[in-house]
C-alpha atoms as a PDB file:
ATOM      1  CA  UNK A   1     131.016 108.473 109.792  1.00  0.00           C
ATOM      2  CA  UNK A   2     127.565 108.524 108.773  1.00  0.00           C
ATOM      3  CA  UNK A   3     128.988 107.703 105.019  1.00  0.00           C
ATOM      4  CA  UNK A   4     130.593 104.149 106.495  1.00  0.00           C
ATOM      5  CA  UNK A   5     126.758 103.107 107.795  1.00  0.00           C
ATOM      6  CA  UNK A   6     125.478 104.260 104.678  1.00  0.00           C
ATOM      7  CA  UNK A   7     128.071 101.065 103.227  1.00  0.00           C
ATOM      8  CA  UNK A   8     126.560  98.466 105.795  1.00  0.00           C
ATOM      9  CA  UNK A   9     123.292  99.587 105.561  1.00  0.00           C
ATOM     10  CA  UNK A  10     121.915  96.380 103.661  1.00  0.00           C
ATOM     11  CA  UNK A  11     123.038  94.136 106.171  1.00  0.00           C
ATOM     12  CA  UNK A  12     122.031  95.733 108.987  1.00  0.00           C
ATOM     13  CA  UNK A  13     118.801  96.125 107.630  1.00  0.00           C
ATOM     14  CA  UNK A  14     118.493  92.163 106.868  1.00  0.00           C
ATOM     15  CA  UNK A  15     120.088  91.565 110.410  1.00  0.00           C
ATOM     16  CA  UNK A  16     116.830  93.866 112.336  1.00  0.00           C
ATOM     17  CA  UNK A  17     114.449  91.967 109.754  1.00  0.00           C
ATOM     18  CA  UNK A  18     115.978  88.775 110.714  1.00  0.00           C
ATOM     19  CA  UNK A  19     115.453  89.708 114.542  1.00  0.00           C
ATOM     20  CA  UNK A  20     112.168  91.582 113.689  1.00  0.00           C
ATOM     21  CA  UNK A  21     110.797  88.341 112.212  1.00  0.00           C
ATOM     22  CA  UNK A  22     112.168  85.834 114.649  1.00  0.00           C
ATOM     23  CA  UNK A  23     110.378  88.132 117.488  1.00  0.00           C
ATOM     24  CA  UNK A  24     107.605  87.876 115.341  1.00  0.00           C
ATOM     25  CA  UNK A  25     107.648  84.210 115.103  1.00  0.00           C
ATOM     26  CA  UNK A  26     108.148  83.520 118.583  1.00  0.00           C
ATOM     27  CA  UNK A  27     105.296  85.955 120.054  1.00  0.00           C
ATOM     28  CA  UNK A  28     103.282  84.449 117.656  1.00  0.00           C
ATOM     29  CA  UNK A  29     103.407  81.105 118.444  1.00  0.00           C
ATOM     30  CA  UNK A  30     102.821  82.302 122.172  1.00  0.00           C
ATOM     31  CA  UNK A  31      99.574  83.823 121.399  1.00  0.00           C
ATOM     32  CA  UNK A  32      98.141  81.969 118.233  1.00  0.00           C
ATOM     33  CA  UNK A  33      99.353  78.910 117.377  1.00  0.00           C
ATOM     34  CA  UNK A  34     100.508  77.265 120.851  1.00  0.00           C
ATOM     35  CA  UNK A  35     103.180  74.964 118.958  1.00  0.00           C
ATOM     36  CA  UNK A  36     104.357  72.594 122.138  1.00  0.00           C
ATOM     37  CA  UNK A  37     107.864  71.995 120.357  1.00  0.00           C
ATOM     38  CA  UNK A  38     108.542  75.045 120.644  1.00  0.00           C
ATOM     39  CA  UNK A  39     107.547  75.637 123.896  1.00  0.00           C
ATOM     40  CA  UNK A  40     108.833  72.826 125.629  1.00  0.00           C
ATOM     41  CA  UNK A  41     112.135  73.788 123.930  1.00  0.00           C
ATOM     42  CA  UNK A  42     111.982  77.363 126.159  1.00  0.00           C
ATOM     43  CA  UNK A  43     111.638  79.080 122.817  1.00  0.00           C
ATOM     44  CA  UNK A  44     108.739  81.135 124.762  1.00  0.00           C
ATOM     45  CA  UNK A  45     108.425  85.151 125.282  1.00  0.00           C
ATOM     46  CA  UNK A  46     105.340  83.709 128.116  1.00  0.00           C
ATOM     47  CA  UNK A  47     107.318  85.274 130.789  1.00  0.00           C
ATOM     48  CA  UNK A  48     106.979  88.661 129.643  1.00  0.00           C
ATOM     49  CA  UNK A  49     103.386  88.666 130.604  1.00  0.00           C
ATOM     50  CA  UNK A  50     101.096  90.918 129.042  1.00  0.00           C
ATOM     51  CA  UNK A  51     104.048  92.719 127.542  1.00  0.00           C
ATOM     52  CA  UNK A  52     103.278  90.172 124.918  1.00  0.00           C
ATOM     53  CA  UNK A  53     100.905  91.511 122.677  1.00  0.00           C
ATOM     54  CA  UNK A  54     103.212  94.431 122.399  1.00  0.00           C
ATOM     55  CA  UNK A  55     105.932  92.734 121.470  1.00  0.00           C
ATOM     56  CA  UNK A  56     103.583  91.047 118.848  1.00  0.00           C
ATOM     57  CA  UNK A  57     102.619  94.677 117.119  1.00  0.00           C
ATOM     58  CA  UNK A  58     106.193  95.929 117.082  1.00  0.00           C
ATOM     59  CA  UNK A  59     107.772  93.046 115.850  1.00  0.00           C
ATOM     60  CA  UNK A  60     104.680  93.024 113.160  1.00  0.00           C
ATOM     61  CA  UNK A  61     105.593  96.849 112.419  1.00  0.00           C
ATOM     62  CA  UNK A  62     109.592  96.261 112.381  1.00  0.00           C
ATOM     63  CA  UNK A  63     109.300  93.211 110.276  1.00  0.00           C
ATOM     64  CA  UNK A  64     107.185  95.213 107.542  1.00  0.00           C
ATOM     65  CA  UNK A  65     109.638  98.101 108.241  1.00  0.00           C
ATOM     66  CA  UNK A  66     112.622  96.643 107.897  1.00  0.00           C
ATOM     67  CA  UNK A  67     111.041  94.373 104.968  1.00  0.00           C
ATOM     68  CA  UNK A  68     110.553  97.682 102.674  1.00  0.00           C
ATOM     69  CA  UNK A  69     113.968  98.763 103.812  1.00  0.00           C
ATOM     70  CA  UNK A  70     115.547  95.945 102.462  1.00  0.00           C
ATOM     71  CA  UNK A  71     113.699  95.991  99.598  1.00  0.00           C
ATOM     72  CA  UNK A  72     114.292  98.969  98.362  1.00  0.00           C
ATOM     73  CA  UNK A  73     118.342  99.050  98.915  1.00  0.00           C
ATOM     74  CA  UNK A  74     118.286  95.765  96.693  1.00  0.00           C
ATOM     75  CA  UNK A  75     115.891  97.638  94.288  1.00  0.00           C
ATOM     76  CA  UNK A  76     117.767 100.804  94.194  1.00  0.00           C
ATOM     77  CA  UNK A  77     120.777  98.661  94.013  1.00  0.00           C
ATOM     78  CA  UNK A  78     119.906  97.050  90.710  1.00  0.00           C
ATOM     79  CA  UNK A  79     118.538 100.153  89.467  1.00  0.00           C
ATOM     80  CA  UNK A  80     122.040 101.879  90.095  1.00  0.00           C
ATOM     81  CA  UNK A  81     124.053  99.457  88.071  1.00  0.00           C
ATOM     82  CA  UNK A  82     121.491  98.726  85.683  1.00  0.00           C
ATOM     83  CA  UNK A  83     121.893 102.311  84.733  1.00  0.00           C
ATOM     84  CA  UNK A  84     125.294 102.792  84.880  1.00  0.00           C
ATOM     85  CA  UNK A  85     126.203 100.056  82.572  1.00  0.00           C
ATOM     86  CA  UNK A  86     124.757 101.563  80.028  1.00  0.00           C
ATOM     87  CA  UNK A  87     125.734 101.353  76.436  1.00  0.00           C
ATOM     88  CA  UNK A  88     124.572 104.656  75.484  1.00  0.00           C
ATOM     89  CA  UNK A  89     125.577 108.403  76.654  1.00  0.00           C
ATOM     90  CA  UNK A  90     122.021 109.137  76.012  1.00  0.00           C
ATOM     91  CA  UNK A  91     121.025 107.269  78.156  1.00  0.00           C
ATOM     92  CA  UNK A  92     123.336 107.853  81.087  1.00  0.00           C
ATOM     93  CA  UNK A  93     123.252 111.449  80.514  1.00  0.00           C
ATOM     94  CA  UNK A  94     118.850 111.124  80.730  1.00  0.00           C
ATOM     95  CA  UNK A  95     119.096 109.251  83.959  1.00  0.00           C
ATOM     96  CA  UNK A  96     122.237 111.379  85.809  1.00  0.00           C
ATOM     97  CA  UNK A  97     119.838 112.312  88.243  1.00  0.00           C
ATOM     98  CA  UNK A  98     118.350 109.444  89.356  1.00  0.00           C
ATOM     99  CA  UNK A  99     121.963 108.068  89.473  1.00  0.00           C
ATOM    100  CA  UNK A 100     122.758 110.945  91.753  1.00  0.00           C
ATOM    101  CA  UNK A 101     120.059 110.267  93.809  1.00  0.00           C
ATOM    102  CA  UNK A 102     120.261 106.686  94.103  1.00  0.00           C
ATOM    103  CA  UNK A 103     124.192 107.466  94.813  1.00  0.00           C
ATOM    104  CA  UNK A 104     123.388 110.286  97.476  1.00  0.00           C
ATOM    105  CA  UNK A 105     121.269 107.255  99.263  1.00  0.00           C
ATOM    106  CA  UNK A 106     123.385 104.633  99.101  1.00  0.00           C
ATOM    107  CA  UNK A 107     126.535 105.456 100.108  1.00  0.00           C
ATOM    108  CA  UNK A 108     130.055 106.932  98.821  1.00  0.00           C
ATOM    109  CA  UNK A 109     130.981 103.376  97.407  1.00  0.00           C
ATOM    110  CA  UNK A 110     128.270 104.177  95.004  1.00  0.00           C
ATOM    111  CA  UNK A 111     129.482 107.973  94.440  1.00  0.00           C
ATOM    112  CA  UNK A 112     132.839 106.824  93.328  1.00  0.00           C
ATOM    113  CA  UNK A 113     131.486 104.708  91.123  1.00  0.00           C
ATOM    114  CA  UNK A 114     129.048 107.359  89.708  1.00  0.00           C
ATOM    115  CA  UNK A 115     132.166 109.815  89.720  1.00  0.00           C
ATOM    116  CA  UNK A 116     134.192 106.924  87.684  1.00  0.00           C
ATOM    117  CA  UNK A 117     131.159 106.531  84.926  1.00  0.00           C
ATOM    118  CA  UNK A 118     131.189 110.616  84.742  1.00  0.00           C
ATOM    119  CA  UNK A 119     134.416 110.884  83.631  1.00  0.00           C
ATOM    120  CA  UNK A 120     133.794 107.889  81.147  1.00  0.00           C
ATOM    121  CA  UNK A 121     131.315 109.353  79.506  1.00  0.00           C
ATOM    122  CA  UNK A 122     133.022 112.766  80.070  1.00  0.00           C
ATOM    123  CA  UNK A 123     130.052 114.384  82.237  1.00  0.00           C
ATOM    124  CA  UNK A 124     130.208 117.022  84.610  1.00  0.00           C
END
């Protein structure tokens, strides 16, 4: 189970920065910038009431949360298959556990494929 949320876990990171941000944007404009269009168009989190300003700080905190999240899936990503393409056994063999790492965070998609370049290269 927990290996099939490990698959999705990009996008469901992007979706909670997505909502993270929008929450952001809208509390926002509430307290700071007072953007009429917006208002008048019942894009408005007024009616909370004071519950505001916390919605502000932890839509702030999930948007830089689920900002590094995101990042570092995509990063790790790239890593992964930057490093597995490799040309060289040397190489492959000098970054295994990274690779292993990477793989152990990201999901069994990413195992397979890690299993798959092992026997390639004919690594245990």
């Amino acid at each position: 189970m927990l290996g099939k949320i490990r698959e999705y876990q990009f996008l469901v990171y992007l979706l909670l920065l997505c909502v993270s941000v929008l929450f952001f944007i809208i509390s926002m404009n509430d307290q700071v910038f007072h953007n009429q269009a917006l208002i008048r168009g019942s894009v408005t989190l007024n009616s909370t009431g004071s519950w505001i300003y916390w919605i502000l700080a932890l839509s702030f905190i999930f948007s830089l949360f689920f900002g590094y999240e995101t990042y570092t899936v995509l990063k790790d990503t790239r890593s992964f298959y930057s490093l597995i393409k490799s040309d060289s056994k040397h190489s492959f063999v000098k970054n295994l556990k990274e690779l292993e790492r990477i793989a152990g965070r990201l999901g069994p998609m990413f195992s397979d494929e890690l299993h798959t370049a092992k026997e390639k290269w004919k690594v245990r």
